[in-house]
PDB file of N, CA and C in Angstrom:
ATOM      1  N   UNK A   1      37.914   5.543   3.115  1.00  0.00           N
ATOM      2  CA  UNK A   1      36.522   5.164   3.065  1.00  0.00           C
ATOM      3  C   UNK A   1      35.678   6.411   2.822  1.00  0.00           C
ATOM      4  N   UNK A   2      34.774   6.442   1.595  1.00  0.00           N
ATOM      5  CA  UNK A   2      33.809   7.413   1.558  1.00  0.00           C
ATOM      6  C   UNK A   2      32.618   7.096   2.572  1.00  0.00           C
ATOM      7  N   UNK A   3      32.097   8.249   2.962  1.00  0.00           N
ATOM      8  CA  UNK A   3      30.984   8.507   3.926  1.00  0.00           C
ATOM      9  C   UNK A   3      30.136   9.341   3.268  1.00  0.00           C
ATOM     10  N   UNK A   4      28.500   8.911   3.222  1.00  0.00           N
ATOM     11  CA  UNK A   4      27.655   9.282   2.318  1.00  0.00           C
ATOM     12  C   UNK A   4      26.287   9.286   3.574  1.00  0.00           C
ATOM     13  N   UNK A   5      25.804  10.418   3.714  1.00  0.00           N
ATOM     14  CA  UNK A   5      24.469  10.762   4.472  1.00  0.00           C
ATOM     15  C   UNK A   5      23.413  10.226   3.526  1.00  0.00           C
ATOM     16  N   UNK A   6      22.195   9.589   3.523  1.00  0.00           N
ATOM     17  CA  UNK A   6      21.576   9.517   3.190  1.00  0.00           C
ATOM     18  C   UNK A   6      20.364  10.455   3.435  1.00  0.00           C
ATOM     19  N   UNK A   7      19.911  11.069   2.677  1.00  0.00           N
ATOM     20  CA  UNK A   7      18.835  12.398   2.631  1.00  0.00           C
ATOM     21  C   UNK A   7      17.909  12.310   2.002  1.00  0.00           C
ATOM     22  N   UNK A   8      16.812  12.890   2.433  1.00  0.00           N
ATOM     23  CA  UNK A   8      15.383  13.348   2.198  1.00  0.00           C
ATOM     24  C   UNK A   8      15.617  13.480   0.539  1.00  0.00           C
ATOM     25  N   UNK A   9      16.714  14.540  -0.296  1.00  0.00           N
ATOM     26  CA  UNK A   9      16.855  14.366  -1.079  1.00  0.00           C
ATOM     27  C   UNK A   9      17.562  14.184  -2.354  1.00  0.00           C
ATOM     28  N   UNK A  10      18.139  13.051  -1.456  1.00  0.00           N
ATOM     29  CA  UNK A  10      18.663  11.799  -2.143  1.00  0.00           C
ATOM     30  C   UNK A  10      17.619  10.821  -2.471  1.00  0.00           C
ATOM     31  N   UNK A  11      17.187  10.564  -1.343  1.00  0.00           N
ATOM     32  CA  UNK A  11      15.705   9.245  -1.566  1.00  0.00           C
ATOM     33  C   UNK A  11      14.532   9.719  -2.561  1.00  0.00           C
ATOM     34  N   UNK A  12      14.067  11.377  -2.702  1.00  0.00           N
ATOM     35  CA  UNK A  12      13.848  11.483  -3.592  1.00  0.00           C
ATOM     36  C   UNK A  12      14.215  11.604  -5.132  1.00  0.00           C
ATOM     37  N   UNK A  13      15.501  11.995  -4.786  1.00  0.00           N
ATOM     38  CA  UNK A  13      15.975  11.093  -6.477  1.00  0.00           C
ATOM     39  C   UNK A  13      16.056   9.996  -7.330  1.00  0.00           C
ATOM     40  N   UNK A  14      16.584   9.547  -5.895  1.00  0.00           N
ATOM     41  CA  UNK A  14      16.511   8.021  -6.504  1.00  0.00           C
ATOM     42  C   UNK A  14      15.240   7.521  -6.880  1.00  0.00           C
ATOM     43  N   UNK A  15      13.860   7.896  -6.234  1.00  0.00           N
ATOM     44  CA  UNK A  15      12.514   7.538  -6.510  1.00  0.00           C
ATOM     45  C   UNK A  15      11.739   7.927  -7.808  1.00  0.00           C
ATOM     46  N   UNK A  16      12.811   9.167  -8.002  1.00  0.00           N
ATOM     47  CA  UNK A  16      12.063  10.057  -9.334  1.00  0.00           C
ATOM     48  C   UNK A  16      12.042   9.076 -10.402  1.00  0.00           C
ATOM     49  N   UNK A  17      12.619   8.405 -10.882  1.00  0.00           N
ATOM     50  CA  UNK A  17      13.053   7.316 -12.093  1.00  0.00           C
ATOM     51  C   UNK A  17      11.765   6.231 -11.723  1.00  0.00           C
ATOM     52  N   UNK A  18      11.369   5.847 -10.252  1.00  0.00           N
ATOM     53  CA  UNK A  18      10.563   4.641 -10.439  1.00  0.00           C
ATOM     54  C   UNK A  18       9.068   4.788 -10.711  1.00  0.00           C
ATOM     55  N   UNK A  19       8.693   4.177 -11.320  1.00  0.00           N
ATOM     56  CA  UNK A  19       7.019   4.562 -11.364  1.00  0.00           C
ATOM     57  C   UNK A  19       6.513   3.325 -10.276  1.00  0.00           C
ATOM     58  N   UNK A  20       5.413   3.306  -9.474  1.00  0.00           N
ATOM     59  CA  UNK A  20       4.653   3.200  -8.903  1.00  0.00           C
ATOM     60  C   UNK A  20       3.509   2.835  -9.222  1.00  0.00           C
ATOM     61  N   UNK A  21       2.701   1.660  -9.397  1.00  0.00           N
ATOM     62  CA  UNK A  21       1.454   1.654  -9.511  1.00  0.00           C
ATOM     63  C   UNK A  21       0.676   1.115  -8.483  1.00  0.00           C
ATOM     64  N   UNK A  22      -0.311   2.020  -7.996  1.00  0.00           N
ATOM     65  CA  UNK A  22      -0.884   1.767  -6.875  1.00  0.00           C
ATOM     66  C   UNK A  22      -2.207   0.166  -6.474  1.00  0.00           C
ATOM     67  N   UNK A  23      -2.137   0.465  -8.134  1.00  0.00           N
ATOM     68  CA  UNK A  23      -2.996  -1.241  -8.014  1.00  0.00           C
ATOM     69  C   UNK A  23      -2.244  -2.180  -7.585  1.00  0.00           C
ATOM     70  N   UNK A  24      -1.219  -2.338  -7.633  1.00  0.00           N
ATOM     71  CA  UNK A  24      -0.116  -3.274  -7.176  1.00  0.00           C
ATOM     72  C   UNK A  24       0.109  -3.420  -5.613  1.00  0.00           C
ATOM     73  N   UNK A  25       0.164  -2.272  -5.233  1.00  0.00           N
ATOM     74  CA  UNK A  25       0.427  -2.179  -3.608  1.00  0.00           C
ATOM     75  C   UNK A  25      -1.436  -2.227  -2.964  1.00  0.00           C
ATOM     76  N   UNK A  26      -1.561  -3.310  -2.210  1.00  0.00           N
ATOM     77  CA  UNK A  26      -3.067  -2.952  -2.061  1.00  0.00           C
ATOM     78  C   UNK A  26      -3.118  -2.089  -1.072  1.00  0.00           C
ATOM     79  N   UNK A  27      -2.139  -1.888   0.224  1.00  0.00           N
ATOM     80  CA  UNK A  27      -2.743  -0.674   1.240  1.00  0.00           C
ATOM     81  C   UNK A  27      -2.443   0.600   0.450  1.00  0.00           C
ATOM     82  N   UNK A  28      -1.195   0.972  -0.578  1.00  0.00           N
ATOM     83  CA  UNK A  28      -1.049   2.033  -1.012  1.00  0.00           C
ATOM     84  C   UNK A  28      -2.707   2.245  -1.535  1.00  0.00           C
ATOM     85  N   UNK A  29      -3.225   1.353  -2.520  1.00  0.00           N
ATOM     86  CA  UNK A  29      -4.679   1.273  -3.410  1.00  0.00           C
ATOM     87  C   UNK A  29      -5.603   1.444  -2.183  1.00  0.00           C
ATOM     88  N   UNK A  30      -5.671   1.111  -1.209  1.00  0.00           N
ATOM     89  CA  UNK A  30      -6.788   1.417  -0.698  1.00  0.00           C
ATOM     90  C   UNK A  30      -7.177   2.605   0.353  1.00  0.00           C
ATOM     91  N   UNK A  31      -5.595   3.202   0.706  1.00  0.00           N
ATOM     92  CA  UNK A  31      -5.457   4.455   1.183  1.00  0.00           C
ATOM     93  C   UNK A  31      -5.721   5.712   0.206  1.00  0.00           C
ATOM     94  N   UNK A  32      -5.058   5.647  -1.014  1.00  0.00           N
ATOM     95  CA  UNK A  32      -5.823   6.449  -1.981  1.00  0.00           C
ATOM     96  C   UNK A  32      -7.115   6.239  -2.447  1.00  0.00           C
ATOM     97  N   UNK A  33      -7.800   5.436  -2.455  1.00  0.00           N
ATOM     98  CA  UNK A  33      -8.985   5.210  -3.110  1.00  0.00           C
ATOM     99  C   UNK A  33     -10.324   5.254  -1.554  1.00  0.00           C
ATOM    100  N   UNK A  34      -9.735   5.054  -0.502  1.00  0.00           N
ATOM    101  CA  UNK A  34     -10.634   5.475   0.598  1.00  0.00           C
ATOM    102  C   UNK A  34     -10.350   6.587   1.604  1.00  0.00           C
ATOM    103  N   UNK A  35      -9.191   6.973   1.766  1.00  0.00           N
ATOM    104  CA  UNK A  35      -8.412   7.739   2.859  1.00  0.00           C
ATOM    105  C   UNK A  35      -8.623   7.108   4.041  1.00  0.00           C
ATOM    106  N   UNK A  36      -8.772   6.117   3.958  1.00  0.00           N
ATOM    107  CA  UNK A  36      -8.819   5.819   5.495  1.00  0.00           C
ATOM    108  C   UNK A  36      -7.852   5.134   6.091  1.00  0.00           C
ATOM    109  N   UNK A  37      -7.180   5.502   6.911  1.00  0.00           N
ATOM    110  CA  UNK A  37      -5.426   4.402   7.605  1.00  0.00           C
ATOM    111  C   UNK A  37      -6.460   3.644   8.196  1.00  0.00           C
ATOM    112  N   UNK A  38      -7.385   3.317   8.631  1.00  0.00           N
ATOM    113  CA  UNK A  38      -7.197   1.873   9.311  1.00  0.00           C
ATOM    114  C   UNK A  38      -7.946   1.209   8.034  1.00  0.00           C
ATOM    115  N   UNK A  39      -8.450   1.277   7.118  1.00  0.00           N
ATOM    116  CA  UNK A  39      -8.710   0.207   6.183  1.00  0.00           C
ATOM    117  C   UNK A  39      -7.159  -0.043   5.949  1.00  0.00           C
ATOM    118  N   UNK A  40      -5.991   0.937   5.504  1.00  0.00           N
ATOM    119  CA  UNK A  40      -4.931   0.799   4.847  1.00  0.00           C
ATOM    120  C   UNK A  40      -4.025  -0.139   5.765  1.00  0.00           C
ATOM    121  N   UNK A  41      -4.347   0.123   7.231  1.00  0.00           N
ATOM    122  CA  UNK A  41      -3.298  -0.776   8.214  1.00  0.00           C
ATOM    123  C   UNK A  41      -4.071  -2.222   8.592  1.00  0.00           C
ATOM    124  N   UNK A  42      -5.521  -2.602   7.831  1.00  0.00           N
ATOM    125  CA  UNK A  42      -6.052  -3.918   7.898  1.00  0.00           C
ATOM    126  C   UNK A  42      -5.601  -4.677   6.906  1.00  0.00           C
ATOM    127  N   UNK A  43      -5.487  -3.628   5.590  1.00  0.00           N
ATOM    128  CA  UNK A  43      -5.185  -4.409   4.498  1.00  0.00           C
ATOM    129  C   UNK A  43      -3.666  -4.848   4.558  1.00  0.00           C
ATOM    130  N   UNK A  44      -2.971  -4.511   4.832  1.00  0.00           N
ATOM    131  CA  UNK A  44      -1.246  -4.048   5.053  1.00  0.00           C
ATOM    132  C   UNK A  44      -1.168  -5.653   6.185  1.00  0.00           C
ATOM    133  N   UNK A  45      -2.029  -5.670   7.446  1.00  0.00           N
ATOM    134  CA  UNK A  45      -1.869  -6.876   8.042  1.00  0.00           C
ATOM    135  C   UNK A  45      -2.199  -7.986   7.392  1.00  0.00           C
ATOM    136  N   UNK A  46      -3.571  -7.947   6.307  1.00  0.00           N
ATOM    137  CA  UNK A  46      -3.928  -9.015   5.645  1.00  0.00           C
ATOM    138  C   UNK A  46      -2.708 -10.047   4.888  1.00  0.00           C
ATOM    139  N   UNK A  47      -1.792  -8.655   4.209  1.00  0.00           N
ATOM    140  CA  UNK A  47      -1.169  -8.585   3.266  1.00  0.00           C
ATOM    141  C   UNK A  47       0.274  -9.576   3.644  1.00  0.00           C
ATOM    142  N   UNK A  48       0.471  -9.797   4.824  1.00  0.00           N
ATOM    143  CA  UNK A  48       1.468 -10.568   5.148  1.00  0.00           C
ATOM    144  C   UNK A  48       1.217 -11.918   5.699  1.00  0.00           C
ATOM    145  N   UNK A  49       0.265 -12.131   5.287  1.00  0.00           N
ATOM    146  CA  UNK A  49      -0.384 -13.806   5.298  1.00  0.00           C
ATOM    147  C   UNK A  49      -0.840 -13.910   3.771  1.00  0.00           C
ATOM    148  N   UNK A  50      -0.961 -13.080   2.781  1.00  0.00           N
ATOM    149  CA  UNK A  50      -1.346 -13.394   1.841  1.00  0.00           C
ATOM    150  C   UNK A  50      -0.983 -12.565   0.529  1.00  0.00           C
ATOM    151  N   UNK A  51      -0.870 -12.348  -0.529  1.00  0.00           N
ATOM    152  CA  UNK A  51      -0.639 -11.323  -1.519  1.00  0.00           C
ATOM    153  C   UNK A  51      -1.540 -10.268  -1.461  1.00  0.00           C
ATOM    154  N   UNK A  52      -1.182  -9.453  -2.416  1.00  0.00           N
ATOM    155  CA  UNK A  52      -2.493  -8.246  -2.479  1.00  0.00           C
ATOM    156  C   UNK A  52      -3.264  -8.116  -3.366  1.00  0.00           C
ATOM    157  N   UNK A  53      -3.641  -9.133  -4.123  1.00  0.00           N
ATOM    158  CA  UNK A  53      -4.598  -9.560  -5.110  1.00  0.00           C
ATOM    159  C   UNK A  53      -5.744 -10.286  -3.689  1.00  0.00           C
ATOM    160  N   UNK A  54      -5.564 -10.814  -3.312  1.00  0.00           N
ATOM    161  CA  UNK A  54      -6.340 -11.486  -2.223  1.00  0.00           C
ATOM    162  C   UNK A  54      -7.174 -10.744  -1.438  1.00  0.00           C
ATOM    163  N   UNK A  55      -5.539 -10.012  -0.786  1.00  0.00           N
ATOM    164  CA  UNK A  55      -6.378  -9.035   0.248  1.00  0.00           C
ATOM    165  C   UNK A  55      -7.135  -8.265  -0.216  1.00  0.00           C
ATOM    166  N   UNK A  56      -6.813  -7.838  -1.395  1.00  0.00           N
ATOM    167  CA  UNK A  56      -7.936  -6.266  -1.807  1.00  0.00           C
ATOM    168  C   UNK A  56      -9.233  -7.133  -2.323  1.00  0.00           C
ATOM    169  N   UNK A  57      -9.592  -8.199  -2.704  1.00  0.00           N
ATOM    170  CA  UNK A  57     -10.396  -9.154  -2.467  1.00  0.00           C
ATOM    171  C   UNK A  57     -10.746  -9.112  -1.616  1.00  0.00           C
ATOM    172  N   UNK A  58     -10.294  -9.552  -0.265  1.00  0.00           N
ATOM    173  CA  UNK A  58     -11.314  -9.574   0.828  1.00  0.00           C
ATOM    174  C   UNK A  58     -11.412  -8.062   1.301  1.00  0.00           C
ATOM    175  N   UNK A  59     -10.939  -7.642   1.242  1.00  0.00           N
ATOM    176  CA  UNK A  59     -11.147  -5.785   1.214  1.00  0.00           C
ATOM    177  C   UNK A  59     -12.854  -5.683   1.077  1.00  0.00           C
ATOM    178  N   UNK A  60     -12.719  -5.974  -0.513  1.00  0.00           N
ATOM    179  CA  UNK A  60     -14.310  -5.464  -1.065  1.00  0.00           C
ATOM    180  C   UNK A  60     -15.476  -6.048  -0.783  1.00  0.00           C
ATOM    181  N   UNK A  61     -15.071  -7.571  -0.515  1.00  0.00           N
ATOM    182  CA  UNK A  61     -16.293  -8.103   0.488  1.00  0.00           C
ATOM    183  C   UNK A  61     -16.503  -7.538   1.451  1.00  0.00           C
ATOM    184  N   UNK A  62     -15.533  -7.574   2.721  1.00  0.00           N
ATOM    185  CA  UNK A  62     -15.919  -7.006   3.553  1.00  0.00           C
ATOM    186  C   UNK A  62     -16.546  -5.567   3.533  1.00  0.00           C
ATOM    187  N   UNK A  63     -16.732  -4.887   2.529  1.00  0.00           N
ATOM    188  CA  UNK A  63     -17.082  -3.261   2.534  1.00  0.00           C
ATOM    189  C   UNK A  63     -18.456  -3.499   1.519  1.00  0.00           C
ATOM    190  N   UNK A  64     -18.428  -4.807   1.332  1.00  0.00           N
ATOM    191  CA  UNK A  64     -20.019  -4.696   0.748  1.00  0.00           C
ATOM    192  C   UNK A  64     -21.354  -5.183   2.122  1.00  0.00           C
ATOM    193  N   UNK A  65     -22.104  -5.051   2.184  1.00  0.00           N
ATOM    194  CA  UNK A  65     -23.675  -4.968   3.113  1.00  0.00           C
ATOM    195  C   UNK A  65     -23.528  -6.310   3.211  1.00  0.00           C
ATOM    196  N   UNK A  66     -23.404  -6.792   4.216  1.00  0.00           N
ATOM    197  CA  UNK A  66     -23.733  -8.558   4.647  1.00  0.00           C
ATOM    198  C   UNK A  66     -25.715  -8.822   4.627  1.00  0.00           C
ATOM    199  N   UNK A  67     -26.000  -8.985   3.690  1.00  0.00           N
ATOM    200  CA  UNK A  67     -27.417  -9.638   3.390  1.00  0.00           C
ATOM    201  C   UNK A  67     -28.045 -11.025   3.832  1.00  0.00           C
ATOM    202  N   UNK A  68     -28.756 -11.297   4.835  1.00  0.00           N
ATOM    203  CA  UNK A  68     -29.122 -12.444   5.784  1.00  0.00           C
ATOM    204  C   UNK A  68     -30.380 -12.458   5.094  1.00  0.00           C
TER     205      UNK A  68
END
């Protein structure tokens, strides 16, 4: 039986080949585009009741001025 460590960089190899687009992932999209972890860990909870077309939808409502 071969025995194989999995490593820091190994996982980066294997990653080098994939591209990533961050519009796709909405907490990845909204951690880069705001820096903020708790928008990124609201959206990330949204995100498992719903896709991330949605959530980053309700994302931007919620971050626009509620007008009464």
């Amino acid at each position: 039986m071969i025995s194989m460590r999995l490593t820091e960089e190994l996982v980066l190899k294997a990653l080098a080949g994939i591209k990533i687009e961050p519009r796709n992932f909405a907490a990845l999209y909204v951690f880069r585009s705001s820096n903020d972890i708790f928008k990124a860990l609201v959206v990330t909870i949204l995100t498992q009741n719903t896709n991330d077309r949605n959530a980053l939808r309700l994302m931007r409502a919620w971050s626009r001025p509620l007008v009464i």
